[in-house]
PDB file of N, CA and C in Angstrom:
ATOM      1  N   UNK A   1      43.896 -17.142   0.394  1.00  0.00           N
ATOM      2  CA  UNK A   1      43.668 -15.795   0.877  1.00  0.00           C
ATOM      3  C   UNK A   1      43.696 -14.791  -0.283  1.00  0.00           C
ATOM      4  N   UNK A   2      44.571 -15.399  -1.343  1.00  0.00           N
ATOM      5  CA  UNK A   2      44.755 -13.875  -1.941  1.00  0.00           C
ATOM      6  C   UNK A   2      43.270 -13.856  -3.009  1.00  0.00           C
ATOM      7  N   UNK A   3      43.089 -15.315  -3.491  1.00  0.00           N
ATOM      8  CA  UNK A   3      41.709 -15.625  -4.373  1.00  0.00           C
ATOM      9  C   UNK A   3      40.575 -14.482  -3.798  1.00  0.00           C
ATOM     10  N   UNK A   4      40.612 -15.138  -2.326  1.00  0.00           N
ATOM     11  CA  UNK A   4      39.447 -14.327  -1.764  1.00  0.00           C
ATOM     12  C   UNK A   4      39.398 -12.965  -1.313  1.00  0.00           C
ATOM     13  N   UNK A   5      40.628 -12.358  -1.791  1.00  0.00           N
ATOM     14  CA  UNK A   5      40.450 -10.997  -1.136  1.00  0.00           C
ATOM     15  C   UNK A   5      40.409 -10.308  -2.475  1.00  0.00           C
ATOM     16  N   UNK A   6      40.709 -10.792  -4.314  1.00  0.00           N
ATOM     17  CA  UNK A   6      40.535 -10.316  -5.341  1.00  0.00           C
ATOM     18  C   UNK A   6      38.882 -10.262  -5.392  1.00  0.00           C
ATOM     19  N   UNK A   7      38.302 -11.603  -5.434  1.00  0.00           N
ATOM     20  CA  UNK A   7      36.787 -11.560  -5.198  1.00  0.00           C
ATOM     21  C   UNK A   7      36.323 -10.764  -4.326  1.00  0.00           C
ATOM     22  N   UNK A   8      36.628 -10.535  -3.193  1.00  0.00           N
ATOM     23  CA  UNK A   8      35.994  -9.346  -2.344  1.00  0.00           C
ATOM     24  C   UNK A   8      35.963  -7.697  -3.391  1.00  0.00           C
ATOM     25  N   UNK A   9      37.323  -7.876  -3.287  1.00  0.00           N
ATOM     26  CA  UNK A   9      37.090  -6.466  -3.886  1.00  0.00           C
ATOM     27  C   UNK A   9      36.660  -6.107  -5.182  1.00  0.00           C
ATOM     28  N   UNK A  10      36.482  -7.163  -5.870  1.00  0.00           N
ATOM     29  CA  UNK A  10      36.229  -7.611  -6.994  1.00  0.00           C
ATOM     30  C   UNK A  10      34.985  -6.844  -6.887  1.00  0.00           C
ATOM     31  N   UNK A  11      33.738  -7.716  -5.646  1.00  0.00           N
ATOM     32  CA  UNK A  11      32.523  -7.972  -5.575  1.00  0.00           C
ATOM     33  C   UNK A  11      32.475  -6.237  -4.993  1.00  0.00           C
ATOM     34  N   UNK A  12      32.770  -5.939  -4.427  1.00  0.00           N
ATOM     35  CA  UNK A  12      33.062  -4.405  -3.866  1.00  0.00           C
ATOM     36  C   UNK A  12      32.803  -3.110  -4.565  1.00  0.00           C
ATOM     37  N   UNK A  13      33.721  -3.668  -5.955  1.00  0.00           N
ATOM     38  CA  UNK A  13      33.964  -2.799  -7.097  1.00  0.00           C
ATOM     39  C   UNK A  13      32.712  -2.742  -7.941  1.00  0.00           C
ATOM     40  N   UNK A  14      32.148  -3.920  -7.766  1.00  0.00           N
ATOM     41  CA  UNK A  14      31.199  -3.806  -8.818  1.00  0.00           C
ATOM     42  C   UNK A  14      29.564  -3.089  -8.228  1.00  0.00           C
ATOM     43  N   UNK A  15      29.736  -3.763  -6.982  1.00  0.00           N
ATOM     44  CA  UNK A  15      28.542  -2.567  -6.565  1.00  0.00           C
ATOM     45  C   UNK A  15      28.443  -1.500  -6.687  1.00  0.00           C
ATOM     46  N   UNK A  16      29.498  -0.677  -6.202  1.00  0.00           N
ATOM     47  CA  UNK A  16      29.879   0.637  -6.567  1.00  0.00           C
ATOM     48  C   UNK A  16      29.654   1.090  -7.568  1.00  0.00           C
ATOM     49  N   UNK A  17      30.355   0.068  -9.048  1.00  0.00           N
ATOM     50  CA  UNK A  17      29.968   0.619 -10.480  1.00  0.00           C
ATOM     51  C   UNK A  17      28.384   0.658 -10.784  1.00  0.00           C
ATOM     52  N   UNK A  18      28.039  -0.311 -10.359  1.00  0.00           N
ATOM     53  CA  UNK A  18      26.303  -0.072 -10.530  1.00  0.00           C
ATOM     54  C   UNK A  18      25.228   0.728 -10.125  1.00  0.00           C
ATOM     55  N   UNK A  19      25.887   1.282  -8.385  1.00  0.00           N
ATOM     56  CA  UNK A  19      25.612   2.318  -7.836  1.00  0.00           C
ATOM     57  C   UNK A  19      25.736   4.046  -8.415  1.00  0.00           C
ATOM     58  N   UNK A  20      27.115   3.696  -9.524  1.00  0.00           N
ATOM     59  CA  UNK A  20      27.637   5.393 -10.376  1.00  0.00           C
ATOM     60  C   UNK A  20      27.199   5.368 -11.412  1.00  0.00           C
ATOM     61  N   UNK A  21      27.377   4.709 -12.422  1.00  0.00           N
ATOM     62  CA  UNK A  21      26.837   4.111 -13.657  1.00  0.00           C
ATOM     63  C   UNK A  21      25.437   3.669 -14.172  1.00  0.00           C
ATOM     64  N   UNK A  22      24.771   4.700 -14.715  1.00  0.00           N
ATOM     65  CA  UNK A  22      23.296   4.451 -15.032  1.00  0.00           C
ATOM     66  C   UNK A  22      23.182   3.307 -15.982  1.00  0.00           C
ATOM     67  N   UNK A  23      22.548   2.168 -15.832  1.00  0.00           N
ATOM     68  CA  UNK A  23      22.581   1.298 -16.717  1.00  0.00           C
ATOM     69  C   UNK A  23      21.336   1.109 -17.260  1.00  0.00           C
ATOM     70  N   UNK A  24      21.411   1.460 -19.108  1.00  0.00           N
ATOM     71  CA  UNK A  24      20.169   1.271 -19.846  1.00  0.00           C
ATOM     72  C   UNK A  24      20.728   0.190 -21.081  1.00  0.00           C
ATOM     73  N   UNK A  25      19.681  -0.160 -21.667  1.00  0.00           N
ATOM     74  CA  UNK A  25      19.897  -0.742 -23.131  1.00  0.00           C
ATOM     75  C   UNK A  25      19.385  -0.069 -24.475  1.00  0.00           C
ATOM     76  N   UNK A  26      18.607   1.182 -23.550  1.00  0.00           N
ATOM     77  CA  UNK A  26      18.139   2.158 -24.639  1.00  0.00           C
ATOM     78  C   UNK A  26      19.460   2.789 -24.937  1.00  0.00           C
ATOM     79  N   UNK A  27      19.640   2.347 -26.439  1.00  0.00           N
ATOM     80  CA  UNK A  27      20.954   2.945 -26.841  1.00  0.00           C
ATOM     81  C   UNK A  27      20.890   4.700 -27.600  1.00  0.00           C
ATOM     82  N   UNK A  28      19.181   5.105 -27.425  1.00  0.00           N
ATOM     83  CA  UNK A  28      18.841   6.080 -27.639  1.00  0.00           C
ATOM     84  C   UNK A  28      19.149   7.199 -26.541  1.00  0.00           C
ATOM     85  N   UNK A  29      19.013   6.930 -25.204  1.00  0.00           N
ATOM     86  CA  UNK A  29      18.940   7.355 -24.059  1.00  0.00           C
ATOM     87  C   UNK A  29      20.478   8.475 -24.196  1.00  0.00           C
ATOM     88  N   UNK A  30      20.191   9.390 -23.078  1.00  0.00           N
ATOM     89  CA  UNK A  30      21.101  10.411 -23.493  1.00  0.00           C
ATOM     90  C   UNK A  30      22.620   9.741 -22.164  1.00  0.00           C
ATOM     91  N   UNK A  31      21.897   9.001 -21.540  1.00  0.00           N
ATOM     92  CA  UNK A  31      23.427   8.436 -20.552  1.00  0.00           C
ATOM     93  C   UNK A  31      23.177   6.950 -20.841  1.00  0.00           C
ATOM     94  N   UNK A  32      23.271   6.688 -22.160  1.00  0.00           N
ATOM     95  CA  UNK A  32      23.831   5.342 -22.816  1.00  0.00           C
ATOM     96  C   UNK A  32      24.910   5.450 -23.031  1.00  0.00           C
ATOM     97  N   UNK A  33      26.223   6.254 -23.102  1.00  0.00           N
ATOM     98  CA  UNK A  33      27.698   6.499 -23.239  1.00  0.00           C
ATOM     99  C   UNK A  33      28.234   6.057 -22.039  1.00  0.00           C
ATOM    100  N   UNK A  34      27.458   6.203 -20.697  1.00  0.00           N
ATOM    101  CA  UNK A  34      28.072   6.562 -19.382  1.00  0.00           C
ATOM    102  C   UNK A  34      27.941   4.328 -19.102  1.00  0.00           C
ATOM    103  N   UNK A  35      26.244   4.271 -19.320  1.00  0.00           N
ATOM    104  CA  UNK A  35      25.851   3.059 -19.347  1.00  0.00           C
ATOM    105  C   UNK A  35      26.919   1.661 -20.102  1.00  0.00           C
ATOM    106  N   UNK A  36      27.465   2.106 -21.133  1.00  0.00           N
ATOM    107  CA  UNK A  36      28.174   1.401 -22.175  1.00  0.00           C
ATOM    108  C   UNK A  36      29.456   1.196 -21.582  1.00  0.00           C
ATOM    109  N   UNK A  37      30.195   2.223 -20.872  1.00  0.00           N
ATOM    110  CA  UNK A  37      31.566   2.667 -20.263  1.00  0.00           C
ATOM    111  C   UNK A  37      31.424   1.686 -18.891  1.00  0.00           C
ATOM    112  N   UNK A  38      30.373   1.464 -18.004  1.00  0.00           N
ATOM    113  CA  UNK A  38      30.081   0.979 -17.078  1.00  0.00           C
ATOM    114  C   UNK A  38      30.263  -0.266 -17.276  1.00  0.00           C
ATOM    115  N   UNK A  39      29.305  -0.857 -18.196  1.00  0.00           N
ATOM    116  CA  UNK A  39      29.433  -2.375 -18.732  1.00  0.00           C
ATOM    117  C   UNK A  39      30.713  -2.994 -19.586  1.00  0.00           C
ATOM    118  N   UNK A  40      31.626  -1.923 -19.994  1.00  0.00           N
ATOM    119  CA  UNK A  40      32.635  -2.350 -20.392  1.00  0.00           C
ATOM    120  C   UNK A  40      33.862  -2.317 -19.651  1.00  0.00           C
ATOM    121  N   UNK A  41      33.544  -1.847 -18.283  1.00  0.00           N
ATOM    122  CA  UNK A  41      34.308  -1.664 -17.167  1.00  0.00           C
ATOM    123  C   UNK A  41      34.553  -3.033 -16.426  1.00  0.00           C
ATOM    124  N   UNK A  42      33.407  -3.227 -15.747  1.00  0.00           N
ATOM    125  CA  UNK A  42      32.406  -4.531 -15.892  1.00  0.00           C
ATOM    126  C   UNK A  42      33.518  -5.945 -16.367  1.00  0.00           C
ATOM    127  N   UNK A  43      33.084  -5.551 -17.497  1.00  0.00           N
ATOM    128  CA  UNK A  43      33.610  -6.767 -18.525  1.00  0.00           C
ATOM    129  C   UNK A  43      35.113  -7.372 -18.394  1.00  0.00           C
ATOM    130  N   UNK A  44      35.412  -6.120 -18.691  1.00  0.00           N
ATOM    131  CA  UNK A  44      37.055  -6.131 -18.675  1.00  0.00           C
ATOM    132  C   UNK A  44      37.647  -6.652 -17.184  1.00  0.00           C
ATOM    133  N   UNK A  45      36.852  -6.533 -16.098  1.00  0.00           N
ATOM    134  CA  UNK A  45      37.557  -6.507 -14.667  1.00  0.00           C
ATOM    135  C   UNK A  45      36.791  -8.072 -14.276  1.00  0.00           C
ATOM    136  N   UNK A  46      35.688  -8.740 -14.654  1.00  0.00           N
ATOM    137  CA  UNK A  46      35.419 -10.352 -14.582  1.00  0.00           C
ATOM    138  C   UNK A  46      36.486 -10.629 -15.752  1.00  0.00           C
ATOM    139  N   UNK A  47      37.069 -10.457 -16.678  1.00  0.00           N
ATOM    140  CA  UNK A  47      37.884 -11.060 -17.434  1.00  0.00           C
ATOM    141  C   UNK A  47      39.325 -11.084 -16.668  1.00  0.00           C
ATOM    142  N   UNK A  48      39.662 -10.052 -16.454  1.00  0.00           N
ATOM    143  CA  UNK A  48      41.138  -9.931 -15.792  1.00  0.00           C
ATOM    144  C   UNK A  48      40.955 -11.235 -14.407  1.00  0.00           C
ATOM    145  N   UNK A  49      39.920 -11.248 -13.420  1.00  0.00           N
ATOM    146  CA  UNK A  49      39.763 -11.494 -12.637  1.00  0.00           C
ATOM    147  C   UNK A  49      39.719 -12.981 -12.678  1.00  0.00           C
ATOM    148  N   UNK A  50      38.832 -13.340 -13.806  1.00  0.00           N
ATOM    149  CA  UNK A  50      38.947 -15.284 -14.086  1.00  0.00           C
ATOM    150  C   UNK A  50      40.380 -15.751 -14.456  1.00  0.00           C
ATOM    151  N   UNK A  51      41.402 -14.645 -15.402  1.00  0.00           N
ATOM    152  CA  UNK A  51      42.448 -15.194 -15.970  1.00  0.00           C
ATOM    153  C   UNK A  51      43.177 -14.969 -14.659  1.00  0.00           C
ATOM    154  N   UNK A  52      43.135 -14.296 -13.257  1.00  0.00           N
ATOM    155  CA  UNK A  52      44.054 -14.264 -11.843  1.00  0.00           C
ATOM    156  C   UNK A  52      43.443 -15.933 -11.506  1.00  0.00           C
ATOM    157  N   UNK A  53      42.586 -16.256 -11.788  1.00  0.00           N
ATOM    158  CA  UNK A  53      42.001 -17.198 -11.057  1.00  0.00           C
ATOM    159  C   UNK A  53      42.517 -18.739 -11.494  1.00  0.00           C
ATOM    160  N   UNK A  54      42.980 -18.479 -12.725  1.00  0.00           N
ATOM    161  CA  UNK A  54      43.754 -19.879 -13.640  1.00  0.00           C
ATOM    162  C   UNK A  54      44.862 -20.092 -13.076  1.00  0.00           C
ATOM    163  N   UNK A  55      45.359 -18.940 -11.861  1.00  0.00           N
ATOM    164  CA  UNK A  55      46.700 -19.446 -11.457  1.00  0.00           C
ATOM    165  C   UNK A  55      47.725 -19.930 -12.478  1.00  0.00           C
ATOM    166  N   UNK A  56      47.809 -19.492 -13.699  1.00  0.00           N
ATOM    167  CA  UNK A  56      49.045 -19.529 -14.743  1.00  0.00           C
ATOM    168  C   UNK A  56      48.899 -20.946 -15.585  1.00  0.00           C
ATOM    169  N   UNK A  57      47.442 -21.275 -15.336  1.00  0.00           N
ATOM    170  CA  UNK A  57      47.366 -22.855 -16.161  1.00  0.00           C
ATOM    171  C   UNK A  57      46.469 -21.897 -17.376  1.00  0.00           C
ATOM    172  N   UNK A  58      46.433 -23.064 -18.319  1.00  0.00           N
ATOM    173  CA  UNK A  58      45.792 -22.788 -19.539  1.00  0.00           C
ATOM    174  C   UNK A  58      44.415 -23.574 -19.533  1.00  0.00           C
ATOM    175  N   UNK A  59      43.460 -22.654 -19.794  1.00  0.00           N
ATOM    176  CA  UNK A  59      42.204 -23.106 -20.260  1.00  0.00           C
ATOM    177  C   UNK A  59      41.823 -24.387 -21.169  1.00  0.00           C
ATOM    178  N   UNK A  60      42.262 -23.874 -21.944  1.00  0.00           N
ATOM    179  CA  UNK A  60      42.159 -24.458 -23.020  1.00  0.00           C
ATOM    180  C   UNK A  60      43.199 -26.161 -23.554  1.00  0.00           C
ATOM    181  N   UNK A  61      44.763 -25.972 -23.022  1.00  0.00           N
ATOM    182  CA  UNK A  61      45.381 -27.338 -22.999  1.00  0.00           C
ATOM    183  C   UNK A  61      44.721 -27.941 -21.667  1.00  0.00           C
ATOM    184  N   UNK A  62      44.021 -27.669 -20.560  1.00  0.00           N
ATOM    185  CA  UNK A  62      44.059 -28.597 -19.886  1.00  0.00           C
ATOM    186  C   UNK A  62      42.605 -29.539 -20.720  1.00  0.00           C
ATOM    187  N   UNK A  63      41.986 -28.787 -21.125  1.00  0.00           N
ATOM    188  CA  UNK A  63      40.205 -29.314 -21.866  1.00  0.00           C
ATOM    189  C   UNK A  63      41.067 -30.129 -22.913  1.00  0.00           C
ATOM    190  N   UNK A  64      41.747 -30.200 -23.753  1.00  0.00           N
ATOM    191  CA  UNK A  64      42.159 -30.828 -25.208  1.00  0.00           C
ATOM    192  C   UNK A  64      42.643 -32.281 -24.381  1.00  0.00           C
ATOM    193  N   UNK A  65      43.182 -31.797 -23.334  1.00  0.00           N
ATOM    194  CA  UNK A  65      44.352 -33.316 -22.795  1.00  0.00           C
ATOM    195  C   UNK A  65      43.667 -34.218 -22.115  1.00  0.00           C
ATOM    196  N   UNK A  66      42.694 -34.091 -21.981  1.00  0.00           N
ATOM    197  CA  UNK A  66      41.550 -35.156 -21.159  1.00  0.00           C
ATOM    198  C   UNK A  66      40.328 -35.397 -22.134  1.00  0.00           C
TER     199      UNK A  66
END
């Protein structure tokens, strides 16, 4: 339950950001600051969200031990 209610809101959150957040790659563009802030919003909240998802195991020793 709790997996699936981080992913919900997870998935929730991010529509929203895409919905507020103009997203370009023209780094010329005058709301490429707003665009950049969006995607690094983004970023940071699938990162937090995979490391809730390890449930307190390690990435990385479980790959070395097999």
């Amino acid at each position: 339950m709790r997996f699936g209610l981080v992913g919900a809101l997870t998935g929730y959150f991010f529509v929203n950001l895409r919905a507020t957040f103009p997203l370009t790659l023209d780094l010329s563009a005058w709301y490429a600051s707003g665009s950049l802030t969006g995607l690094g919003i983004a970023a940071a909240l699938a990162f937090v969200t995979f490391w809730i998802s390890l449930g307190g195991r390690s990435l990385l020793r479980d790959a070395l031990e097999n």
